[in-house]
N, C-alpha and C. Protein backbone atom coordinates (compact mmCIF):
# COMPACT_ATOMS: atom_id res chain seq x y z
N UNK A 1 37.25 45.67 -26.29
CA UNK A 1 36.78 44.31 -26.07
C UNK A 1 35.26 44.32 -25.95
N UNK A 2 34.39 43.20 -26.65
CA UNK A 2 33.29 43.14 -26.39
C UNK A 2 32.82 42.78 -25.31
N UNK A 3 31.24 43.34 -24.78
CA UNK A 3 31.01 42.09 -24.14
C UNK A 3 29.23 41.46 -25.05
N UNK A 4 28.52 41.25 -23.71
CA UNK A 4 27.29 40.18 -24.60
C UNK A 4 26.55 41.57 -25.01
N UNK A 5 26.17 43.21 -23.48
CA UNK A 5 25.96 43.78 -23.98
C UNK A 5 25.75 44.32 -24.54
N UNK A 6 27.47 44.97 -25.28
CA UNK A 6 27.47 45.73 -26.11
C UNK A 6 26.99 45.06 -27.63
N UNK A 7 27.04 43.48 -27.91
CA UNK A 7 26.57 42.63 -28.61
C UNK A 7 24.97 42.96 -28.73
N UNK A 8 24.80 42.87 -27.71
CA UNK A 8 22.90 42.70 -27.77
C UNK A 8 22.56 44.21 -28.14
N UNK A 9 23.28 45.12 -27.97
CA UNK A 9 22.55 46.59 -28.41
C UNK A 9 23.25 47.30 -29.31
N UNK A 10 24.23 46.29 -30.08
CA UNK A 10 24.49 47.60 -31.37
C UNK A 10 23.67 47.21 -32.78
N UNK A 11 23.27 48.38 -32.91
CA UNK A 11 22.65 49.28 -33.62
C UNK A 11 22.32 48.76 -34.91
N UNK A 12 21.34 48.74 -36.08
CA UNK A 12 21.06 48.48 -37.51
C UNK A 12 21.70 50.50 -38.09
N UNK A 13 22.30 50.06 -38.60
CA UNK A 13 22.68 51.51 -39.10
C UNK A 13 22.33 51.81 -40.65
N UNK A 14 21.65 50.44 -41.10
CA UNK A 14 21.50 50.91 -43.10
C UNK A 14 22.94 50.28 -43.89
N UNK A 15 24.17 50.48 -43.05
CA UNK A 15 25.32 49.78 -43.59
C UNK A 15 25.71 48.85 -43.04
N UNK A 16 26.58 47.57 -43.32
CA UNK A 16 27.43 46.65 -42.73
C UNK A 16 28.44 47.39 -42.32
N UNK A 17 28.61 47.03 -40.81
CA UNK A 17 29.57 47.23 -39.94
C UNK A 17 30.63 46.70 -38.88
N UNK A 18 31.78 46.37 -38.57
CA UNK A 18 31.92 45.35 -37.14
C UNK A 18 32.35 45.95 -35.99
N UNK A 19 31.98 45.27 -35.08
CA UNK A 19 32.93 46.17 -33.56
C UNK A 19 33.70 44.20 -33.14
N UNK A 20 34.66 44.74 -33.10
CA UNK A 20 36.16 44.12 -32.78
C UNK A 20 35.75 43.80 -31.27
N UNK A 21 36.32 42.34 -31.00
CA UNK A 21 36.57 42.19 -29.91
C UNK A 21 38.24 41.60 -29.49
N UNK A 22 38.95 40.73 -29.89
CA UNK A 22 40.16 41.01 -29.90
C UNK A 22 40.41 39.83 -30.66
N UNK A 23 42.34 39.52 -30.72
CA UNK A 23 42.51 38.61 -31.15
C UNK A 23 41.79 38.20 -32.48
N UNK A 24 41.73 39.12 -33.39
CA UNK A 24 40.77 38.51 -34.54
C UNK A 24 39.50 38.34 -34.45
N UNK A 25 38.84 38.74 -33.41
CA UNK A 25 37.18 38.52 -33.53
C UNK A 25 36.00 39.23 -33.50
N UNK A 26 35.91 39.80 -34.36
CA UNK A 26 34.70 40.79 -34.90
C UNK A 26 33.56 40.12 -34.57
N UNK A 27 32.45 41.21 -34.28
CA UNK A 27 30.68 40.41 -34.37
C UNK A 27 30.28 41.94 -35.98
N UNK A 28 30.06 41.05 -37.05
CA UNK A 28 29.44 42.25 -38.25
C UNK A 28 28.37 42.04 -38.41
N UNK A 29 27.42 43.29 -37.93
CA UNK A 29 26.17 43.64 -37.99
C UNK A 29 26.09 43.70 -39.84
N UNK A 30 25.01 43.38 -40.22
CA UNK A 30 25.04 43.53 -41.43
C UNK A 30 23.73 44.89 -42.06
N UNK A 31 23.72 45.15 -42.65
CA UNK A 31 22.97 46.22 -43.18
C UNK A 31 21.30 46.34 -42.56
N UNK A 32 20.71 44.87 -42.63
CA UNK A 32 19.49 44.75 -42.07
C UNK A 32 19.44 44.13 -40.84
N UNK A 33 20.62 44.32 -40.33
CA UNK A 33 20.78 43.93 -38.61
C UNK A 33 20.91 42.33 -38.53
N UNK A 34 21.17 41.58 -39.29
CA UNK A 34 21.73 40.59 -38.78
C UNK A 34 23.24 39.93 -37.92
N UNK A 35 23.70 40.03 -37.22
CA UNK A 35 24.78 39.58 -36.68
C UNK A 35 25.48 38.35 -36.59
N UNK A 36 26.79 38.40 -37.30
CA UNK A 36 27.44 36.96 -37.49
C UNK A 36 28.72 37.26 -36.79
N UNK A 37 29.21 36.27 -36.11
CA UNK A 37 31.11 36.20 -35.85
C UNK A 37 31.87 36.26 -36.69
N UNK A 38 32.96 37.08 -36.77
CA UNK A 38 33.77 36.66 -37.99
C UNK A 38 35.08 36.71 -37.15
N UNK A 39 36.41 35.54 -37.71
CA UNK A 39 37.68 35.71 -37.44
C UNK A 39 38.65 36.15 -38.15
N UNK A 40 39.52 37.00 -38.13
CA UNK A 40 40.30 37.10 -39.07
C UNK A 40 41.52 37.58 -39.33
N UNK A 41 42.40 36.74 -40.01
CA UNK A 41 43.95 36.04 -39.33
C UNK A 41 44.53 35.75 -40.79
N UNK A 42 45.85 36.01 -40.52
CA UNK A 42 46.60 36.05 -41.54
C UNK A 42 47.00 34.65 -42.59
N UNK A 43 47.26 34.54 -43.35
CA UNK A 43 47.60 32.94 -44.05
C UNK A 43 48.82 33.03 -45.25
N UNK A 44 49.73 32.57 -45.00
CA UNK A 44 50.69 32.91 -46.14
C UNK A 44 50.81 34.59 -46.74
N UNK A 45 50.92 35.75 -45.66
CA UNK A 45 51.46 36.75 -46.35
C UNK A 45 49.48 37.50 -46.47
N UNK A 46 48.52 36.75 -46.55
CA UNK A 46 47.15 37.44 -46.99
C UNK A 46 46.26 37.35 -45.92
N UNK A 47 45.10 38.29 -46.16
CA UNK A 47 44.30 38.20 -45.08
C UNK A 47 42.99 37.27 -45.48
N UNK A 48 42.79 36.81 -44.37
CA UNK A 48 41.36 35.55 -44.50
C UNK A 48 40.59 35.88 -43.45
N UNK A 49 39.57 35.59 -43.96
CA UNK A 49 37.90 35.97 -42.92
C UNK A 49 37.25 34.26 -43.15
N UNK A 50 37.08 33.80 -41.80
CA UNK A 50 35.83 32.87 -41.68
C UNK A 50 34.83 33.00 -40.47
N UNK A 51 33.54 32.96 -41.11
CA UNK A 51 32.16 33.05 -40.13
C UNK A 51 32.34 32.16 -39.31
N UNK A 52 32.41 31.86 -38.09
CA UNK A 52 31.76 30.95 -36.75
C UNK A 52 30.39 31.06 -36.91
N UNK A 53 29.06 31.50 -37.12
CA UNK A 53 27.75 31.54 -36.98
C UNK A 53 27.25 33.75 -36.79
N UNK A 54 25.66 32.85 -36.23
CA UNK A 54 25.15 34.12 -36.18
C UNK A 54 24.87 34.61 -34.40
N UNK A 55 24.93 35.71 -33.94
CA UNK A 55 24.66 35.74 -32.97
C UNK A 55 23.24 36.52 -32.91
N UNK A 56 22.43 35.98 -32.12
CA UNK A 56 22.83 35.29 -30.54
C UNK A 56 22.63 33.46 -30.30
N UNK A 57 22.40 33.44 -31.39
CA UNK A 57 22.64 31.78 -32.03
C UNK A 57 23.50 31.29 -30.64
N UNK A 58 24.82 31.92 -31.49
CA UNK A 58 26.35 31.69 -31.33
C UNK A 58 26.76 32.63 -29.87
N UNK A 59 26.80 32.14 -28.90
CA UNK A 59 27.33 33.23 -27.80
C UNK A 59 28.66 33.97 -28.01
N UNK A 60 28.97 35.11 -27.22
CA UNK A 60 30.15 35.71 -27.44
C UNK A 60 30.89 34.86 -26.36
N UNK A 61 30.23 34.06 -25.95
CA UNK A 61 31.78 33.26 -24.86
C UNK A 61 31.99 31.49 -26.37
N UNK A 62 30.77 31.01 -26.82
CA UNK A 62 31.36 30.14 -27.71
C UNK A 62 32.36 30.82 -28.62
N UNK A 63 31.93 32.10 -29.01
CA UNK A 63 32.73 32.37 -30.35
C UNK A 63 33.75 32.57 -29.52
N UNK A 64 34.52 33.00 -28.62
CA UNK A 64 35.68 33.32 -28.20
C UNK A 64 36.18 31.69 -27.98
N UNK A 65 35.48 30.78 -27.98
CA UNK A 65 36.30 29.41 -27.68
C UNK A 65 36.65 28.89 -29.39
N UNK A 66 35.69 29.24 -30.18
CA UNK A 66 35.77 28.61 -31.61
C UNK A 66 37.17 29.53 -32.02
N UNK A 67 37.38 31.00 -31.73
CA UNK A 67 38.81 32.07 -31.68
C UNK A 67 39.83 30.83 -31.57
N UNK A 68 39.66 31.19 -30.26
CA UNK A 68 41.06 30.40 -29.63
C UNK A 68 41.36 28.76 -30.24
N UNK A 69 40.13 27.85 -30.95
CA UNK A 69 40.25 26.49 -31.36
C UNK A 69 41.30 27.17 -33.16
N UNK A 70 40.83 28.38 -33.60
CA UNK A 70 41.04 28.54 -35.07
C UNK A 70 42.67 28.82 -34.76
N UNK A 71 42.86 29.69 -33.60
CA UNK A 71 44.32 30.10 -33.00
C UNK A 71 45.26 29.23 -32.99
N UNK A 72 44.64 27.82 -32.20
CA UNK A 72 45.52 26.70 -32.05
C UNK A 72 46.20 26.16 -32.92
N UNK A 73 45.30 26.03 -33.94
CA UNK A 73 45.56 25.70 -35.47
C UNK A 73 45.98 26.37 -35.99
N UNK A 74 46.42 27.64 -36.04
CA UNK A 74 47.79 28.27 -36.31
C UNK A 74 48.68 28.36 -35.99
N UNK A 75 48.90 28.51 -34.74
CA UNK A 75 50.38 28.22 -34.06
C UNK A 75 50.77 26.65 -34.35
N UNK A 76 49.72 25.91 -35.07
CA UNK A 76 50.26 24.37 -35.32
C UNK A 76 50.64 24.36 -37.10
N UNK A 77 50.46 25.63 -37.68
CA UNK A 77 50.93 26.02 -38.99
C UNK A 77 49.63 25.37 -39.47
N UNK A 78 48.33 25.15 -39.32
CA UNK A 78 47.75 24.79 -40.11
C UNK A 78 46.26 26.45 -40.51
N UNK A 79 45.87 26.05 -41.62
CA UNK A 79 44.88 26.82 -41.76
C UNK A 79 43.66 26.50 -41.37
N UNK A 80 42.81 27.27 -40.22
CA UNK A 80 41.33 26.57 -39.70
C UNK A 80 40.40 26.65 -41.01
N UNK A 81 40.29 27.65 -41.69
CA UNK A 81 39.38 27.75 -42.37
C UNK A 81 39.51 26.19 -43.77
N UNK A 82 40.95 26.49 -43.92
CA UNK A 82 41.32 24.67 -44.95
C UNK A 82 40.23 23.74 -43.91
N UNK A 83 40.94 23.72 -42.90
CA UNK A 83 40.82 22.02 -41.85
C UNK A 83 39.19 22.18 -41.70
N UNK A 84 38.54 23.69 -41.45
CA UNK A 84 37.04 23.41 -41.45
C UNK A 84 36.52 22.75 -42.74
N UNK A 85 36.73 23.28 -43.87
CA UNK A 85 36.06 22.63 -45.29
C UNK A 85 36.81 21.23 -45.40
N UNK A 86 37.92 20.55 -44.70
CA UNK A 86 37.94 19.35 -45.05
C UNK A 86 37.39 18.46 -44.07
N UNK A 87 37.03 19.44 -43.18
CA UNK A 87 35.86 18.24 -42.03
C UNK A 87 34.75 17.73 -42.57
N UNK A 88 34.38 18.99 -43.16
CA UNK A 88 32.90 19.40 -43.77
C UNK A 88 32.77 18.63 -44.98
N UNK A 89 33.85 18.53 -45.69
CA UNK A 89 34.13 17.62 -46.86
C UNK A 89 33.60 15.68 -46.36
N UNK A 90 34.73 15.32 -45.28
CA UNK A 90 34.51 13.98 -44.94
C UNK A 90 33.14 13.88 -44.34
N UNK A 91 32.26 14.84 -43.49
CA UNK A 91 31.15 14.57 -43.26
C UNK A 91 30.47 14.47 -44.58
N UNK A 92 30.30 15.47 -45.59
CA UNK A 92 29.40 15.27 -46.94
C UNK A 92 29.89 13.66 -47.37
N UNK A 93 30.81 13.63 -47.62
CA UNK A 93 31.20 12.21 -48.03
C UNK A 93 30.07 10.78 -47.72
N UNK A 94 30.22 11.32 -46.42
CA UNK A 94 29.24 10.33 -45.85
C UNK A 94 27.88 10.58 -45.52
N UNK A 95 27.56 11.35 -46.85
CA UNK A 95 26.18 11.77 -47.21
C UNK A 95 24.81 12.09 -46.40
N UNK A 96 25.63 12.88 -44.96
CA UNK A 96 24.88 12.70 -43.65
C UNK A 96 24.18 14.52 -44.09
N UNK A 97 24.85 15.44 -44.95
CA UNK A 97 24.84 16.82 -45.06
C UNK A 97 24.32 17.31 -46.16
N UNK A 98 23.79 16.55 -47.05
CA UNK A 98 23.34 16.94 -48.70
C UNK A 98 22.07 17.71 -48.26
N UNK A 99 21.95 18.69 -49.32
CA UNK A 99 20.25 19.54 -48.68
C UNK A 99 19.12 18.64 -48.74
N UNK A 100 19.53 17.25 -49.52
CA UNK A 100 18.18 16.14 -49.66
C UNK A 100 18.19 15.51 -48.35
N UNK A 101 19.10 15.20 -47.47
CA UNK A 101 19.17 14.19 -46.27
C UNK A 101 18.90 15.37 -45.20
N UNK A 102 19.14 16.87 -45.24
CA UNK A 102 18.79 17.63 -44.33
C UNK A 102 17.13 17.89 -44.27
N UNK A 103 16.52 18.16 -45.42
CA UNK A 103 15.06 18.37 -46.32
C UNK A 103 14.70 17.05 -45.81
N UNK A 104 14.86 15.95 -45.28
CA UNK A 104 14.34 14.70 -45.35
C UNK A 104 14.38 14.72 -43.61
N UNK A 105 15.02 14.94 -42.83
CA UNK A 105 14.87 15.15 -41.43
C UNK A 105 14.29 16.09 -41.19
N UNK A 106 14.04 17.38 -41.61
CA UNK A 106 13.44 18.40 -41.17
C UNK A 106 11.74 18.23 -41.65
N UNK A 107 11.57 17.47 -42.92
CA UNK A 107 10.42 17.13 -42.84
C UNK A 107 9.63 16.00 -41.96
N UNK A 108 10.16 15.00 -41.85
CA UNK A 108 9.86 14.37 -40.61
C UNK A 108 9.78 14.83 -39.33
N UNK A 109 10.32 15.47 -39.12
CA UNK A 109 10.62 16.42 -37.65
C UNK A 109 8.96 17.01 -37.42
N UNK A 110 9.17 18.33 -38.90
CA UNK A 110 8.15 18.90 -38.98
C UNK A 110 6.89 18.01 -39.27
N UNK A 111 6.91 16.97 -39.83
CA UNK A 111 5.27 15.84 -39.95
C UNK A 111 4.99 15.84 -38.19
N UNK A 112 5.59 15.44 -37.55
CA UNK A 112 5.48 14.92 -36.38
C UNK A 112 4.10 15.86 -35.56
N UNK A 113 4.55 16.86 -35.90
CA UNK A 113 2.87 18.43 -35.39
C UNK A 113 2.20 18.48 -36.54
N UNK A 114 2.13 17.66 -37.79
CA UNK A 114 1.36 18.24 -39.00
C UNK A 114 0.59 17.69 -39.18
N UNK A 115 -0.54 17.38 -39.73
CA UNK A 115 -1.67 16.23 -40.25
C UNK A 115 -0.82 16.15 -41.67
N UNK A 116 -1.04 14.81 -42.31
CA UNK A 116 -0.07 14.51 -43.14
C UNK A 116 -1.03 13.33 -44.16
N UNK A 117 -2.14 13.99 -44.01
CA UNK A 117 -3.27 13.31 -45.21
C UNK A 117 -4.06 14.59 -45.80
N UNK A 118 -4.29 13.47 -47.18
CA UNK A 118 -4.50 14.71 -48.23
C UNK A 118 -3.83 15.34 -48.81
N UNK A 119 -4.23 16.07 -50.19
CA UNK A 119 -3.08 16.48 -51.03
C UNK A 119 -3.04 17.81 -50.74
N UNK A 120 -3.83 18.51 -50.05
CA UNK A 120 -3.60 20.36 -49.86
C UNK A 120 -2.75 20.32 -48.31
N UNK A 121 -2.82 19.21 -47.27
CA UNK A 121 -1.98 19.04 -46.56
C UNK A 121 -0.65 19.95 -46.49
N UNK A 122 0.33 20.03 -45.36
CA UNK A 122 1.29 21.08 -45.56
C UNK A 122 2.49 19.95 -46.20
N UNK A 123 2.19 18.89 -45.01
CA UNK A 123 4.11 18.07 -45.65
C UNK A 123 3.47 17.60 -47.34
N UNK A 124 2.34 17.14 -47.74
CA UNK A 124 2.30 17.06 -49.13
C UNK A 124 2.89 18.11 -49.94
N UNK A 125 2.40 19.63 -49.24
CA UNK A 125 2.59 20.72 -50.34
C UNK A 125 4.02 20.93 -50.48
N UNK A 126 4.26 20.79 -49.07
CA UNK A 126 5.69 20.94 -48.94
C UNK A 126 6.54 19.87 -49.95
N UNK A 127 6.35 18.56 -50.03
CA UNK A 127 7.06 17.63 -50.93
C UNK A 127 6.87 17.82 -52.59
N UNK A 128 5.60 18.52 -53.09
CA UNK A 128 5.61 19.08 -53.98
C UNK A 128 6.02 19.98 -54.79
N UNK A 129 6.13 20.94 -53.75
CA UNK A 129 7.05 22.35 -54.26
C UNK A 129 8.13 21.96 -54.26
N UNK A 130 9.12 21.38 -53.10
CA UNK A 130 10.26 21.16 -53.04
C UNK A 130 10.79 20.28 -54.71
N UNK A 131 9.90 19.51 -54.52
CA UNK A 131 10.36 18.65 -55.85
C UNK A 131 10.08 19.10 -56.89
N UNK A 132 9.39 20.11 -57.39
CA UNK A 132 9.26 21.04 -58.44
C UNK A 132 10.48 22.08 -58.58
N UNK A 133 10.84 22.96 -57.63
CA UNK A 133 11.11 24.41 -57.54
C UNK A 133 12.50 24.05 -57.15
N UNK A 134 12.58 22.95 -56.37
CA UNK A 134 14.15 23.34 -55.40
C UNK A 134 14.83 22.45 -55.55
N UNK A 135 14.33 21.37 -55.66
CA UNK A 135 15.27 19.95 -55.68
C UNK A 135 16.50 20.09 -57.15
N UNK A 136 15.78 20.38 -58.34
CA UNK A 136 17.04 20.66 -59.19
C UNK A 136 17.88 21.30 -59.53
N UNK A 137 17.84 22.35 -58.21
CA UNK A 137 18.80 22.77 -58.18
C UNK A 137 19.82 22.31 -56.79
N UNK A 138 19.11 22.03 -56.04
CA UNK A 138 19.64 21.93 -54.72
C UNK A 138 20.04 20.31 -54.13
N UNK A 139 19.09 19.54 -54.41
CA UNK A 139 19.19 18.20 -54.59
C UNK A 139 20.04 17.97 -53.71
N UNK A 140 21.66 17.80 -54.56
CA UNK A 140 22.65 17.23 -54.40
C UNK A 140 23.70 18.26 -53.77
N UNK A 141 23.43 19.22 -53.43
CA UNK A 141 24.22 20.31 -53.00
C UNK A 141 24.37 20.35 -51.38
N UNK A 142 25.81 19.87 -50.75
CA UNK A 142 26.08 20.12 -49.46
C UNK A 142 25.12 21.20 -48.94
N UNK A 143 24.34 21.31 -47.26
CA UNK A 143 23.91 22.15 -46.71
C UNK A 143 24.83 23.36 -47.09
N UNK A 144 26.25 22.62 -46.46
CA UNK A 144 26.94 24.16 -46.33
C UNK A 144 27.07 25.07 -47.78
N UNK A 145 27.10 24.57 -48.36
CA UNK A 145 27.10 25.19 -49.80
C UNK A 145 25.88 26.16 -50.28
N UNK A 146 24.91 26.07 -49.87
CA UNK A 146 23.75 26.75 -50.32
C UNK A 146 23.80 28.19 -50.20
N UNK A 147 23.56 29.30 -50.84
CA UNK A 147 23.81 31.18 -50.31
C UNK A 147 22.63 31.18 -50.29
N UNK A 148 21.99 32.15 -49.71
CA UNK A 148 21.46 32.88 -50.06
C UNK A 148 20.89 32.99 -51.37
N UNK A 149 21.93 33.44 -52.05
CA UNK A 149 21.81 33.33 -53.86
C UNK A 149 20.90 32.33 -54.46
N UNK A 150 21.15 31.65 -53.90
CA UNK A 150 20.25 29.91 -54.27
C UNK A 150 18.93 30.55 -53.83
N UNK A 151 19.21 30.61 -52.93
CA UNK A 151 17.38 30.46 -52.40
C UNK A 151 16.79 31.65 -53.01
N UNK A 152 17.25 32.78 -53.13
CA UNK A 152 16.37 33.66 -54.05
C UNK A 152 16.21 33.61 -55.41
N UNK A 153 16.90 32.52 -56.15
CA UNK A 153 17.54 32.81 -57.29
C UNK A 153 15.71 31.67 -57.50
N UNK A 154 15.68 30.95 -56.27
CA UNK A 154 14.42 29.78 -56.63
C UNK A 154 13.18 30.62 -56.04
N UNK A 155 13.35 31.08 -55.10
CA UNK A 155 11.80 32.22 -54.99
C UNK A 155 11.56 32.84 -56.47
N UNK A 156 12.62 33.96 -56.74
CA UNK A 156 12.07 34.16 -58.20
C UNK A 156 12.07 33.58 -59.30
N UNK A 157 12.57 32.31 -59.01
CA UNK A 157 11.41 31.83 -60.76
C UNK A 157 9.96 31.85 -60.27
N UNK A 158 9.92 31.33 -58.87
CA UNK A 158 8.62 31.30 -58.71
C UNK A 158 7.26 32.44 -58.84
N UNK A 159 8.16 33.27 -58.48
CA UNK A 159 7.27 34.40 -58.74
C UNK A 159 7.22 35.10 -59.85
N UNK A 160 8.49 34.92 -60.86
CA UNK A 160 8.24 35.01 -62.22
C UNK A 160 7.24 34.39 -62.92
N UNK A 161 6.47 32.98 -62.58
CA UNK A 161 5.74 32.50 -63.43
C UNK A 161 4.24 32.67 -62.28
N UNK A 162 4.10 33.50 -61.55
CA UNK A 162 3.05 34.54 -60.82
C UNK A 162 2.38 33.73 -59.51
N UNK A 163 3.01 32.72 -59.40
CA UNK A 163 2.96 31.97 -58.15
C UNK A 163 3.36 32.85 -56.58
N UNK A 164 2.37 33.73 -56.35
CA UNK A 164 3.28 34.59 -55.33
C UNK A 164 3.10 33.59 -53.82
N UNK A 165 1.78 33.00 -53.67
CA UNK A 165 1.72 32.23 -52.54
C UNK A 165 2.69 31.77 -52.10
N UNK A 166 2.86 30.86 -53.07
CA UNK A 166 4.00 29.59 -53.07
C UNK A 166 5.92 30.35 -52.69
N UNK A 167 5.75 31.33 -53.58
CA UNK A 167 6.69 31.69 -53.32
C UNK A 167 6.72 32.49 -51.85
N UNK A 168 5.85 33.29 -51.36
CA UNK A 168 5.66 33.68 -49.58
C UNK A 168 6.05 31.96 -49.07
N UNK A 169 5.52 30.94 -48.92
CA UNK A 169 5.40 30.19 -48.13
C UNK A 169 6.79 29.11 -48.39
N UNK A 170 7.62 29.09 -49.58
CA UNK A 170 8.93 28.72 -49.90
C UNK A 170 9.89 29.98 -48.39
N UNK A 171 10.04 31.11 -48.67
CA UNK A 171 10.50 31.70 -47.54
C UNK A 171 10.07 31.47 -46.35
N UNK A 172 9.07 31.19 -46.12
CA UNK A 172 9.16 30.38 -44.24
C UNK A 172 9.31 29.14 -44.34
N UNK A 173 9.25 28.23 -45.57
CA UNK A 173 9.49 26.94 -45.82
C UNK A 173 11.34 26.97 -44.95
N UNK A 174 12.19 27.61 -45.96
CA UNK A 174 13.52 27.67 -46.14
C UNK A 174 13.85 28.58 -44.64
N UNK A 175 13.31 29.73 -44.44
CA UNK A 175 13.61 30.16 -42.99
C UNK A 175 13.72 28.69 -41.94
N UNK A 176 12.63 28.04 -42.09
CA UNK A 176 12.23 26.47 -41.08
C UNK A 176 13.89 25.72 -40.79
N UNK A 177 13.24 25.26 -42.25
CA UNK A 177 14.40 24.25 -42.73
C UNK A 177 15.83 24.72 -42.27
N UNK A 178 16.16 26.30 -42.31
CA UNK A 178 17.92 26.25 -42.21
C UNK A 178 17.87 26.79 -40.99
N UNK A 179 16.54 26.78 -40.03
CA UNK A 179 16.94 27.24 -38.62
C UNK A 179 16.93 25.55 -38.03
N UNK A 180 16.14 24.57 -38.44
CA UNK A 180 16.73 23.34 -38.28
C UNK A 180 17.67 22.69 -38.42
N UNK A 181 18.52 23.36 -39.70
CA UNK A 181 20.00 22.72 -39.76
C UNK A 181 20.57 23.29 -38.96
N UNK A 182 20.85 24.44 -38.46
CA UNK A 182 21.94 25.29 -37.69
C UNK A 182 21.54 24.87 -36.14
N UNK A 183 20.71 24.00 -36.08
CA UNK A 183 20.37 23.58 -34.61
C UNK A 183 21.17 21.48 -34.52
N UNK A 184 20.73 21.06 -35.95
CA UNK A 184 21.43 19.84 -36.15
C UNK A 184 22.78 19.53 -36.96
N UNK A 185 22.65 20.40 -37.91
CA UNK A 185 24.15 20.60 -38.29
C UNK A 185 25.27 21.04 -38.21
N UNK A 186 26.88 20.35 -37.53
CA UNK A 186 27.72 20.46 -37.10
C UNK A 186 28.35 21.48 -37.98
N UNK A 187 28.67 22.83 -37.32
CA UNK A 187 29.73 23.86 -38.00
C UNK A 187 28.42 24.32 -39.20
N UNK A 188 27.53 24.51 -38.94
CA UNK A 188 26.61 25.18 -39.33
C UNK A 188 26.93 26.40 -40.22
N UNK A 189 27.04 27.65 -39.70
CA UNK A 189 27.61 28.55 -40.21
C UNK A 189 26.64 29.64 -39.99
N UNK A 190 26.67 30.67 -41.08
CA UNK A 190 25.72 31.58 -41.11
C UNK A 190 24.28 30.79 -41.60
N UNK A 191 22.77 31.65 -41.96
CA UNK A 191 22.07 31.45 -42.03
C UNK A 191 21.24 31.75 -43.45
N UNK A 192 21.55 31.02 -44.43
CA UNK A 192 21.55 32.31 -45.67
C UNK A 192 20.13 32.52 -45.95
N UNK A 193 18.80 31.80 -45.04
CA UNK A 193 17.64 32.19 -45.63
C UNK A 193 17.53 33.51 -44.27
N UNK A 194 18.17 34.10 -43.74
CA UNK A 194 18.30 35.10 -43.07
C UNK A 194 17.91 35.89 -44.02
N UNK A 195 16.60 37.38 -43.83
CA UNK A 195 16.03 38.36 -44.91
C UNK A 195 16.25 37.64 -46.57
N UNK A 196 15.16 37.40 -46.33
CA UNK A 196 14.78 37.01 -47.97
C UNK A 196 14.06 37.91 -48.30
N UNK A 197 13.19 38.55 -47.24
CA UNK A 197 12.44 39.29 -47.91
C UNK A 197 12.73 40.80 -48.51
C-alpha cells in the first residue's frame, strides 16, 4: 500500500514504472519522472487502464476517492472510463471545453498581469502565433483530446521553418495554458505539455 511518502520519493529510473497501491491503483512514474494515477479494472473479460491526473496535482487521498467513485460504477455494471468520456462528451457539447474557449480564458486570465498594447506585446504575440501555428489544428478540438503529439507535432513545424524563439516560447506558452486547464477544467486528466522539451 502506498502512502504520500513513498509517492513523494520514488525515484526517476530512465524507465516507466508503477508502485501499486491497492484495489486497482497504481501512481506510474514515467521515464522523465513525471507521475500520474492510473486505475485498472477489468471490463467484459479485458483489462482497461484510466488516468485520474498527475501527482502531486492529484493527492493520494483524492485518487483513492476518484478509486472507489470508478469502483461504484462497477459494482453498478457500468464502465467509469465509458461514463467519464460521456460526461466529457455533454460538457464539449456545450462548448464550455474546446481548446478555443479554454485559449480564450486563459488569455484573459493571463492579460490581467500583462500590458496588452502594441504589437511586440506578449497577449498580441501570443494571439498571433496561436492563430498562425495552432489554431488549425487545434481550434475545434476538445481540451481533453489534445496529446502531447499535437503539441509537438506544432512546435516542429515551427522549428522546421527556423523559428526557434517562437517555438521555445510556444512550450511555456502551452506548459501555461494546460496548467490552467487542469486547475479549471473538470476531469482534467494528465498534462500532455508535461516535457516537451
Amino acid at each position: 500500500m502506498l502512502t504520500d511518502l513513498k509517492a513523494r520519493q520514488a525515484k526517476v529510473t530512465g524507465k516507466s514504472y508503477a508502485i501499486a497501491d491497492f484495489d486497482g491503483l497504481y501512481l506510474n512514474i514515467s521515464a522523465t519522472g513525471f507521475k500520474a494515477w492510473h486505475f485498472r479494472f477489468s471490463w467484459g473479460g479485458k483489462r482497461e487502464l484510466m488516468s485520474f491526473g498527475g501527482y502531486p496535482a492529484l493527492s493520494l487521498k483524492d485518487a483513492r476517492e476518484l478509486r472507489e467513485q470508478a469502483r461504484e460504477l462497477l459494482a453498478k455494471g457500468v464502465n467509469p472510463h465509458s461514463d467519464r468520456k460521456r460526461k466529457r462528451h455533454a460538457i464539449v457539447l456545450a462548448g464550455d471545453h474546446t481548446f478555443k474557449a479554454v485559449y480564450d480564458k486563459w488569455l484573459a486570465h493571463r492579460s490581467l498581469s500583462l500590458e496588452n498594447e502594441g504589437r511586440q506585446s506578449t497577449p498580441k504575440q501570443i494571439e498571433r502565433v496561436f492563430k498562425k501555428d495552432v489554431f488549425p489544428l487545434l481550434r475545434h478540438m476538445t481540451i481533453y483530446d489534445v496529446t502531447r503529439a499535437h503539441l509537438l507535432d506544432i512546435i516542429g513545424r515551427v522549428e522546421e521553418r527556423g523559428s526557434f524563439s517562437v517555438a521555445e516560447k510556444l512550450r511555456t506558452w502551452f506548459t501555461q495554458l494546460f496548467t490552467y486547464a487542469s486547475v479549471v477544467v473538470p476531469d482534467m486528466g494528465d498534462n500532455p505539455s508535461k516535457d516537451l522539451d
